[in-house]
Protein backbone atom coordinates (compact mmCIF):
# COMPACT_ATOMS: atom_id res chain seq x y z
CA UNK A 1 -21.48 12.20 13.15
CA UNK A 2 -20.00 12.90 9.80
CA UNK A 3 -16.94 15.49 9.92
CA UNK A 4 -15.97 17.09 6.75
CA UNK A 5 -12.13 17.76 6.53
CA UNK A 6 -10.96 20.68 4.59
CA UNK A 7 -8.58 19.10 1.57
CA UNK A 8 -5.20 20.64 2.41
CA UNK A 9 -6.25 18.86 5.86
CA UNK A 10 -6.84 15.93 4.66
CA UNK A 11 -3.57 15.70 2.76
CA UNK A 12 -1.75 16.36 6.12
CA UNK A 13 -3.53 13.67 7.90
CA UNK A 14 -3.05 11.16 5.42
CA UNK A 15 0.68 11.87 4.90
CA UNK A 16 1.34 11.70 8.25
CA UNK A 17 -0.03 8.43 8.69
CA UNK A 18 1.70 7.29 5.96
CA UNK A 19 5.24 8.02 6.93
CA UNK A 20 3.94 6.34 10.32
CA UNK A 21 3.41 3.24 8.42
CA UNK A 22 5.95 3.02 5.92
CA UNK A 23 9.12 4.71 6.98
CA UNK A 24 10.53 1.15 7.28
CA UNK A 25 13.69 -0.35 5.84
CA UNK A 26 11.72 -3.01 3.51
CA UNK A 27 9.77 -0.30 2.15
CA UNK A 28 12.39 1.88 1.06
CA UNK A 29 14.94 -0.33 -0.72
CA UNK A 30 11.37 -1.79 -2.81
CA UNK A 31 10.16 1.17 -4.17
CA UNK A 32 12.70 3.15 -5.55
CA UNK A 33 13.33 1.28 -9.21
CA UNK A 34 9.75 2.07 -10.34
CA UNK A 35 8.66 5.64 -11.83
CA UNK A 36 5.17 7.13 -12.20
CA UNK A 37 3.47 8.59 -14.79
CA UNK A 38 1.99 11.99 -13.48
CA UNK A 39 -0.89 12.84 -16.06
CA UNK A 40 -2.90 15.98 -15.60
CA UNK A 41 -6.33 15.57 -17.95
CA UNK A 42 -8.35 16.63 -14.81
CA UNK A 43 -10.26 19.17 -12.83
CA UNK A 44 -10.01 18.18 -9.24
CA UNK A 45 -5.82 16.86 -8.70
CA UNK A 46 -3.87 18.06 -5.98
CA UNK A 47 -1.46 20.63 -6.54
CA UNK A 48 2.03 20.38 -7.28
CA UNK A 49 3.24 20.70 -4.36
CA UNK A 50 1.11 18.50 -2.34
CA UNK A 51 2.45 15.57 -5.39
CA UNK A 52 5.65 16.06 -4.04
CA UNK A 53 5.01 15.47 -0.53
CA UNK A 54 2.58 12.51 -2.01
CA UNK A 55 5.61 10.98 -3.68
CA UNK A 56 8.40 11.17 -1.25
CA UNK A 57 6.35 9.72 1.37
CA UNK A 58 6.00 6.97 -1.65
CA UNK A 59 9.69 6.96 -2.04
CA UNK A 60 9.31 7.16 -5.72
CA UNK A 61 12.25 8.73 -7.54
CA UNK A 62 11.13 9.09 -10.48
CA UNK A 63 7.99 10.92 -12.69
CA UNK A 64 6.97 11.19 -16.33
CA UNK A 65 5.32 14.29 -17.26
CA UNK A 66 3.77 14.79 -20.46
CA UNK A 67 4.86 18.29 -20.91
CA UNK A 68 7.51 20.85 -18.88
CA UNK A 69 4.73 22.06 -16.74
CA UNK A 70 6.56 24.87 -14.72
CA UNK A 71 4.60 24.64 -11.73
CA UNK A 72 5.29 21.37 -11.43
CA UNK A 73 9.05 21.45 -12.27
CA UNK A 74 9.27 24.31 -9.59
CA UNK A 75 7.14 22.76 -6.92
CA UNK A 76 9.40 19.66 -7.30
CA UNK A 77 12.60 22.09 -7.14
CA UNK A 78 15.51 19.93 -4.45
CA UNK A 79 13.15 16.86 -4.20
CA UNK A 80 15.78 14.37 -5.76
CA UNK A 81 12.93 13.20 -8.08
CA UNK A 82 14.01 12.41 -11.52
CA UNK A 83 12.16 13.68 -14.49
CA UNK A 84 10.99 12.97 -17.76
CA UNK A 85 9.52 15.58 -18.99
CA UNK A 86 7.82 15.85 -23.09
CA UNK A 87 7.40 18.41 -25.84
CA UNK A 88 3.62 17.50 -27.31
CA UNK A 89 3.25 16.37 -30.75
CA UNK A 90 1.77 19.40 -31.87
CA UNK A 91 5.28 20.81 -31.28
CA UNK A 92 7.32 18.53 -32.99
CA UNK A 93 7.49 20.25 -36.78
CA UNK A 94 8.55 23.61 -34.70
CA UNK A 95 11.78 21.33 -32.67
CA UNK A 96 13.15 20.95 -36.17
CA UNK A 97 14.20 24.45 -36.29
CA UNK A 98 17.39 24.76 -34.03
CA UNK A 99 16.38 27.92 -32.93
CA UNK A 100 13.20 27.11 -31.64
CA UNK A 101 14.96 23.94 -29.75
CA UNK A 102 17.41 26.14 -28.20
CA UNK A 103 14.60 28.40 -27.10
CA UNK A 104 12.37 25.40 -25.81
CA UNK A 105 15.46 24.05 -23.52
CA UNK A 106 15.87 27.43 -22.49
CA UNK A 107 12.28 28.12 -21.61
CA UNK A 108 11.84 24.71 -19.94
CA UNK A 109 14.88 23.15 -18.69
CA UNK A 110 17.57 25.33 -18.23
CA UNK A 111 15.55 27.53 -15.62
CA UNK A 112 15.22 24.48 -13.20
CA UNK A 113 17.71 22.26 -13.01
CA UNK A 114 20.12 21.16 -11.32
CA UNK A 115 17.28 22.00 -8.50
CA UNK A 116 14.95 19.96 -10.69
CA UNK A 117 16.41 16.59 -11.57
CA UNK A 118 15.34 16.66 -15.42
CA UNK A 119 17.05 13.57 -16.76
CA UNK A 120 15.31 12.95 -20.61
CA UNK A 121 13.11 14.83 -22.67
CA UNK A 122 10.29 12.97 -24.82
CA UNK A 123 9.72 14.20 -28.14
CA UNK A 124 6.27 13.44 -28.77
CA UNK A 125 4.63 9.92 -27.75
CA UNK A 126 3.31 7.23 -29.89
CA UNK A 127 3.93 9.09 -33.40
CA UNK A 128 4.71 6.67 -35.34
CA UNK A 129 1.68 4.24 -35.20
CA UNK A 130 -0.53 7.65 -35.58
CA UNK A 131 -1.59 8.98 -39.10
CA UNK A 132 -0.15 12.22 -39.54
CA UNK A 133 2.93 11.75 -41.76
CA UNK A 134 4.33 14.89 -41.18
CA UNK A 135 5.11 14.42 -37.69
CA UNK A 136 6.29 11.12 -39.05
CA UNK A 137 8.58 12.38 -41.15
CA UNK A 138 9.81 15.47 -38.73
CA UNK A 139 10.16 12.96 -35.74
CA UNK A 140 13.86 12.26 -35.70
CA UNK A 141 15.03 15.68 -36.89
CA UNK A 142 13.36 17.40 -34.00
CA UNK A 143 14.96 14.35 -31.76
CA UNK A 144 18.48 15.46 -33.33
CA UNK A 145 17.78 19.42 -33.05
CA UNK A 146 16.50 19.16 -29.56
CA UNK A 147 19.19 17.03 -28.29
CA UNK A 148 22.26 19.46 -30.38
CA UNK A 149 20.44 22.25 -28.26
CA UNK A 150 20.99 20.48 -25.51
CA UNK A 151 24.81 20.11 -26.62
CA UNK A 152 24.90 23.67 -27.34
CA UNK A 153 23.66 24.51 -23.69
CA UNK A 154 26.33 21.88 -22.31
CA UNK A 155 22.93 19.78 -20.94
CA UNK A 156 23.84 16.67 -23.00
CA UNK A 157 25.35 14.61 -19.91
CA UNK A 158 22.27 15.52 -17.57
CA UNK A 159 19.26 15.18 -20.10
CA UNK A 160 18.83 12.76 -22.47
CA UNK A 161 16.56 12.55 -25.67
CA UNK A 162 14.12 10.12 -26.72
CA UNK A 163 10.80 9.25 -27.63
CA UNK A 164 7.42 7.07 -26.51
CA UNK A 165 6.17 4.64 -28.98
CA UNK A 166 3.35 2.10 -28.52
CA UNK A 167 4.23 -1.55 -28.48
CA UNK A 168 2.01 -1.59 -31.82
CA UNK A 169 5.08 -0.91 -33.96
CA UNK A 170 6.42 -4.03 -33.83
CA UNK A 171 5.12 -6.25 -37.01
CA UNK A 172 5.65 -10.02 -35.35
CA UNK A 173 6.01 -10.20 -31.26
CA UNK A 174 5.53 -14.17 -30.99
CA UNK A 175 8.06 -15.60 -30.27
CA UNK A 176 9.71 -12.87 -28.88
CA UNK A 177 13.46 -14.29 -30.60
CA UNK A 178 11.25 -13.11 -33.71
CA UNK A 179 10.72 -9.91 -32.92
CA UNK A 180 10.62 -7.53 -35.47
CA UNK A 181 9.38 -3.95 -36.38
CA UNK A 182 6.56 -3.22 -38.94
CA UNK A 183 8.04 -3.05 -42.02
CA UNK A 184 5.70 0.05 -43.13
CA UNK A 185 7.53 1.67 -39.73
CA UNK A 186 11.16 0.15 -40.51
CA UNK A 187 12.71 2.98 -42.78
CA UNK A 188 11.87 5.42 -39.96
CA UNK A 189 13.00 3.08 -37.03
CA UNK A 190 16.34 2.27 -38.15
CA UNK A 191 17.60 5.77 -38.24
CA UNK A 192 16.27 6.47 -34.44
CA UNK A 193 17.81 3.35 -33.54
CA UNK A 194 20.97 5.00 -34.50
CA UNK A 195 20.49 7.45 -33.13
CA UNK A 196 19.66 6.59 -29.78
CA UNK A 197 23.17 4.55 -30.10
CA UNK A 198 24.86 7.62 -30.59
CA UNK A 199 23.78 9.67 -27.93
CA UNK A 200 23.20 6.34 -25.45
CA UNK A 201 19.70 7.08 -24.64
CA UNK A 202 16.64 4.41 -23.94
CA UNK A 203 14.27 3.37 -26.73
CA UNK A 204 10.96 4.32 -24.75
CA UNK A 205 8.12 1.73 -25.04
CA UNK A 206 4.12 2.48 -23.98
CA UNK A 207 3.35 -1.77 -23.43
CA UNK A 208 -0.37 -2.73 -22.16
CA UNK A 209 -0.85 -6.17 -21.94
CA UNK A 210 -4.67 -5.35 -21.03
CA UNK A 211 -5.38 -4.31 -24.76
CA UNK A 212 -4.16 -8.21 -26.42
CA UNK A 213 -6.32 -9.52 -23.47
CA UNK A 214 -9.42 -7.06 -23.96
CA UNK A 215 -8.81 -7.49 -27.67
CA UNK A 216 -9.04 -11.81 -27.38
CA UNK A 217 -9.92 -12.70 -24.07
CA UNK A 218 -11.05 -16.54 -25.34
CA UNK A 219 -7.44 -17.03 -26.48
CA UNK A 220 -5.53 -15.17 -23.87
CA UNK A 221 -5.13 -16.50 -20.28
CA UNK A 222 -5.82 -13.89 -17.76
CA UNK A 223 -3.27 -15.41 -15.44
CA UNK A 224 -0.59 -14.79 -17.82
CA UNK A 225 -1.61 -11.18 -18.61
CA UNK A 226 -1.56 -10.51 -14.73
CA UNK A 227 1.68 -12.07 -13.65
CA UNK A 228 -0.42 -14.93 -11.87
CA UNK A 229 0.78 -18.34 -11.94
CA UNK A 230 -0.02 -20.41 -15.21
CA UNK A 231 1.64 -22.94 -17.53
CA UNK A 232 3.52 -20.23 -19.52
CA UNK A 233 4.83 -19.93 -22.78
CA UNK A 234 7.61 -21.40 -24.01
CA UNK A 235 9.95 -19.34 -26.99
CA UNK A 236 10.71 -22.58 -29.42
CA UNK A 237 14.34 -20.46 -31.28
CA UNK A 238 15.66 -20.08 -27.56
CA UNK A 239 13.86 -22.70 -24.89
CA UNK A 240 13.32 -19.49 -22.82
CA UNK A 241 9.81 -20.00 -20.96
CA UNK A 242 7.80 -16.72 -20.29
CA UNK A 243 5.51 -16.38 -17.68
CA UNK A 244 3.62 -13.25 -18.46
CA UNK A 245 2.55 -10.98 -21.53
CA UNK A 246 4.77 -7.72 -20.25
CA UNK A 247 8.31 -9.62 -20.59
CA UNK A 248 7.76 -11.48 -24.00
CA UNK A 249 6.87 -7.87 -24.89
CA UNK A 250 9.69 -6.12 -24.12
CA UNK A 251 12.10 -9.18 -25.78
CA UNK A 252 10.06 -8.66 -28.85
CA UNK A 253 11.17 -5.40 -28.79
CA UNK A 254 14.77 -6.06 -27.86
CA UNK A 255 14.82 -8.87 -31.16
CA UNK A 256 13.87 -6.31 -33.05
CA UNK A 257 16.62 -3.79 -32.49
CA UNK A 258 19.28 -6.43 -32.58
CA UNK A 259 17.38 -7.53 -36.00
CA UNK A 260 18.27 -3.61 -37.29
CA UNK A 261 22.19 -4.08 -36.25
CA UNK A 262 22.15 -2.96 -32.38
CA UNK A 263 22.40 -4.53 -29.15
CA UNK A 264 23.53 -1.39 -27.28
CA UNK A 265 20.27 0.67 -26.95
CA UNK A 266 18.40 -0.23 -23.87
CA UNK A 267 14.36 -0.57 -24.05
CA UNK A 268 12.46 0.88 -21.15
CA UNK A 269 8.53 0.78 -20.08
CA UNK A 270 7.86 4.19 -20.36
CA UNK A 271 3.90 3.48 -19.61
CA UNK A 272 2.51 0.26 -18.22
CA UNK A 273 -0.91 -0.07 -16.33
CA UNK A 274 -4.16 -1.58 -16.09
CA UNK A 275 -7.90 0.18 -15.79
CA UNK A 276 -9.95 -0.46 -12.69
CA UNK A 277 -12.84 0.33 -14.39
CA UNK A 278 -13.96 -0.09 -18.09
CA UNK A 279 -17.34 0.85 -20.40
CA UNK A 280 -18.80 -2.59 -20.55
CA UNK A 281 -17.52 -4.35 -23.64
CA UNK A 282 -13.85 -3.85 -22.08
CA UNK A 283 -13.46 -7.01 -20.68
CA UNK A 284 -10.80 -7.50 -17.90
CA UNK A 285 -11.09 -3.81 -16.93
CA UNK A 286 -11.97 -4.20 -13.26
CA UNK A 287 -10.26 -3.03 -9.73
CA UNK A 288 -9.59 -6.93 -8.47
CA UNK A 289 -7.30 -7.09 -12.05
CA UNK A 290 -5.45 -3.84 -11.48
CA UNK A 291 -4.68 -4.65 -8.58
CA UNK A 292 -3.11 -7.66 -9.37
CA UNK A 293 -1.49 -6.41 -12.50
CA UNK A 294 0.58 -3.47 -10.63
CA UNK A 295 0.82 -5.39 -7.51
CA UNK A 296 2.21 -8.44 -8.96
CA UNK A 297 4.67 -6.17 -11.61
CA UNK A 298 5.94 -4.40 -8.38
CA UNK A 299 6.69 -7.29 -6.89
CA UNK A 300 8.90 -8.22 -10.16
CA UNK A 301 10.62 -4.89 -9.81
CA UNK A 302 11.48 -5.38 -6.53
CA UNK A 303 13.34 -8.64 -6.88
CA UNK A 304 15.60 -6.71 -9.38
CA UNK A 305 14.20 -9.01 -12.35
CA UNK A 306 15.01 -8.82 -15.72
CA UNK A 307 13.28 -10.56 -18.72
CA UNK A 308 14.11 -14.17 -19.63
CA UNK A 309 16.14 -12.89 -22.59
CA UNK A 310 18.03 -10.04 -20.36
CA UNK A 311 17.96 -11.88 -17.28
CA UNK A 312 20.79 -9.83 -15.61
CA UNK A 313 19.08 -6.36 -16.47
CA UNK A 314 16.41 -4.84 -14.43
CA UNK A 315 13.22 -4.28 -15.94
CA UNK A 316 12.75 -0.47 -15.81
CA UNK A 317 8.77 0.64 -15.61
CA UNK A 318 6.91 3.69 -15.27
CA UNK A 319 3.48 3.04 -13.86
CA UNK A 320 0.51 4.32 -15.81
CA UNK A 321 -0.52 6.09 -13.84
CA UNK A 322 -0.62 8.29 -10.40
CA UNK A 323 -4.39 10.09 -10.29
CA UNK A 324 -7.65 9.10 -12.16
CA UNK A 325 -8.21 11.32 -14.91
CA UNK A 326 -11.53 12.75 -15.13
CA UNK A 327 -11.24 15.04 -18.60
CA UNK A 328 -9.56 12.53 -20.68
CA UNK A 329 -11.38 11.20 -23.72
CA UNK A 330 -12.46 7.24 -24.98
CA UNK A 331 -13.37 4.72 -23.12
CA UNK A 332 -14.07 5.07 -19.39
CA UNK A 333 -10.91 2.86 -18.84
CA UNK A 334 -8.96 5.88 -20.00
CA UNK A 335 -10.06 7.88 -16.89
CA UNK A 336 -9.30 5.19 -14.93
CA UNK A 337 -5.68 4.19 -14.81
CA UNK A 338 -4.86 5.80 -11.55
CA UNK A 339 -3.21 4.73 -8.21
CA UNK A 340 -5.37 7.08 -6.83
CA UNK A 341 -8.34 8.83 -7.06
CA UNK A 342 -7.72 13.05 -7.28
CA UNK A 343 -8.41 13.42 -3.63
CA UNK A 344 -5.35 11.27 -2.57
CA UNK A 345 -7.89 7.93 -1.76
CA UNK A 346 -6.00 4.45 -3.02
CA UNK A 347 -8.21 3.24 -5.92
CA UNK A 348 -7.20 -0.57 -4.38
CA UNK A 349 -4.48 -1.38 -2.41
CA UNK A 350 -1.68 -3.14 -4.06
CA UNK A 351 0.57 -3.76 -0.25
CA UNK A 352 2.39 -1.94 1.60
CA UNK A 353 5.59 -4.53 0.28
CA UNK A 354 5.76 -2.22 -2.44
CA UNK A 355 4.53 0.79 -1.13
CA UNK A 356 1.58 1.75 -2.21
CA UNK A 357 -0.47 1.01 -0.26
CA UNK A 358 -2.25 3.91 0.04
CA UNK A 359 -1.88 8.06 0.85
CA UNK A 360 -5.07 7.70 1.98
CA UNK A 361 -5.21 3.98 3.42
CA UNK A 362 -8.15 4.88 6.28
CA UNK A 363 -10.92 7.57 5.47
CA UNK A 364 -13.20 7.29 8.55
CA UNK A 365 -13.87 10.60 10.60
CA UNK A 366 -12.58 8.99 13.75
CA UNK A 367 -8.90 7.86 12.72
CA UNK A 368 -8.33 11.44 11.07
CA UNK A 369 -9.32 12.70 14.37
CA UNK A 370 -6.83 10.64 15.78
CA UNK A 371 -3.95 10.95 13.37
CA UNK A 372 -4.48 14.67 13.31
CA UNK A 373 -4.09 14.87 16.90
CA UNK A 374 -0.82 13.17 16.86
């Protein structure tokens, strides 16, 4: 006999049996270096505050947002989760103005923290490979006017600026010793690489190794997309060998800062992920591959690995991303990044090694019965 749970029920059951089987050691020291992006293009998520309970049980300190949300920043309110949190693109021409900065930080970050760990703001994502040249152009004055707001507020020690860019700006990625930005893109890079010197924040990259593979799947091995074993590829300037698409990424992107003068401005994966489903001229997007992808990465992560060219610095990733987004637009591989589907059930199970593997890892009538009477 089928018994239908009522949701916040649900959530209860599952969380409990959860922190039943993975409130050991080995699961907390493995989980805490990754972050989660925490997208919202939906009709059916969970709210806040049930994410928060989701998350801790995860051990996952730390979330990208793509806005200031304040029900989310207050549900998460003494939770010890670190946030990014984003002003959207259509905001960026406003940021300029130093008024309107000053009133943006004090609409959405002064009121929470410290209770809300916000640790970096994102001033718009991916703007520079778009089209519209006046966010182009207004990019890195709203970066400096948010972030002398912050200054003025005395916030610039606890939040950070920056901003998300796809890996598409870079011009040559292979080898990754030749990495270099797009020279179209290179008179508005330098200056944010200077300015992310200055005020030591991250250079924030979005890096999916599952477009180069659904864009040339002939030429690309899927083993080295998915951090499976394979012959690798060797870098011919430095003799460093590369065993998957992510980490010859991310050097590119280091070669190309140190190509504009700098070699103090760390890089971080501010989006990485891999579609379990896919319209069907998306090759590779299926749930065996993202399972593999984000298992196999979190496995990475947990060894405290860094890149063959930054060997003694962790690699720092947020996952893209937490939930299944129903409302988002494209290809049905856009609604289909998540961990999760909305009503807390894994998507796949990537292993309970790295935590995840599952809020929801049974969904049969009898073990909720049983859990629940725990």
């Amino acid at each position: 006999m089928e018994i239908s749970w009522p949701r916040f029920q649900r959530l209860e059951v599952s969380l409990l049996l959860l922190l039943l089987l993975f409130s050991g050691p080995l699961f907390q020291t493995r989980a805490l270096r990754v972050g989660i992006n925490y997208g919202q293009i939906a009709n059916n998520l969970p709210n806040p505050t049930q994410v928060v309970s989701i998350l801790q049980s995860l051990n996952i300190s730390k979330v990208k947002l793509y806005d200031a949300d304040p029900n989310v920043l207050t549900a998460f309110a003494n939770s010890k989760i670190e946030f990014i949190i984003g002003i959207s693109n259509d905001n960026i021409v406003n940021m300029v103005d130093p008024t309107k900065a000053q009133a943006w930080i004090k609409q959405n970050v002064q009121p929470y923290i410290p209770q809300t760990r916000v640790t970096c703001i994102t001033v718009g994502n991916e703007i520079l490979t778009g089209s519209d040249t006046t966010m182009i152009t207004n990019l890195l004055p709203a970066m400096q006017s948010v972030h002398q707001a912050l200054v003025t507020l005395g916030l610039d020690k606890q939040v950070n600026v920056s901003t998300a860019h796809s890996v598409s700006i870079l011009g040559d990625s292979d080898p990754p010793s030749s990495g270099s930005f797009s020279p179209q893109l290179a008179g508005y890079i330098q200056p944010l690489i200077n300015f992310h010197s200055e005020v030591k924040s991250p250079f924030l990259i979005n890096a999916y190794p599952f477009f180069a593979y659904k864009g040339d799947p002939n030429s690309i091995p899927l083993e080295y997309v998915l951090f499976e074993p394979n012959s690798g590829v060797t870098d011919p300037n430095t003799n460093l060998k590369y065993d998957n698409m992510l980490y010859a990424q991310i050097d590119s992107v280091y070669s190309a800062i140190k190509a504009m003068g700098h070699t103090d401005v760390d890089v971080k994966i501010s989006e990485t992920g891999w579609p379990s489903k896919g319209d069907p001229d998306e090759v590779g997007a299926t749930i065996q591959n993202a399972q593999l992808y984000n298992g196999n990465l979190l496995q990475r992560i947990a060894m405290n690995q860094g890149t063959p060219m930054k060997p003694n610095v962790p690699v720092d990733v947020y996952i893209f991303a937490l939930f299944n987004e129903d409302l988002k637009h494209g290809q049905a591989s856009e609604r289909n990044y998540g961990l999760f589907y909305p009503d807390g059930q894994p998507v796949y199970n990537i292993g309970s090694d790295q935590g995840f593997q599952g809020v929801y890892p049974s969904s049969s009538p009898s073990t909720k019965m049983q859990v629940r009477i725990l």
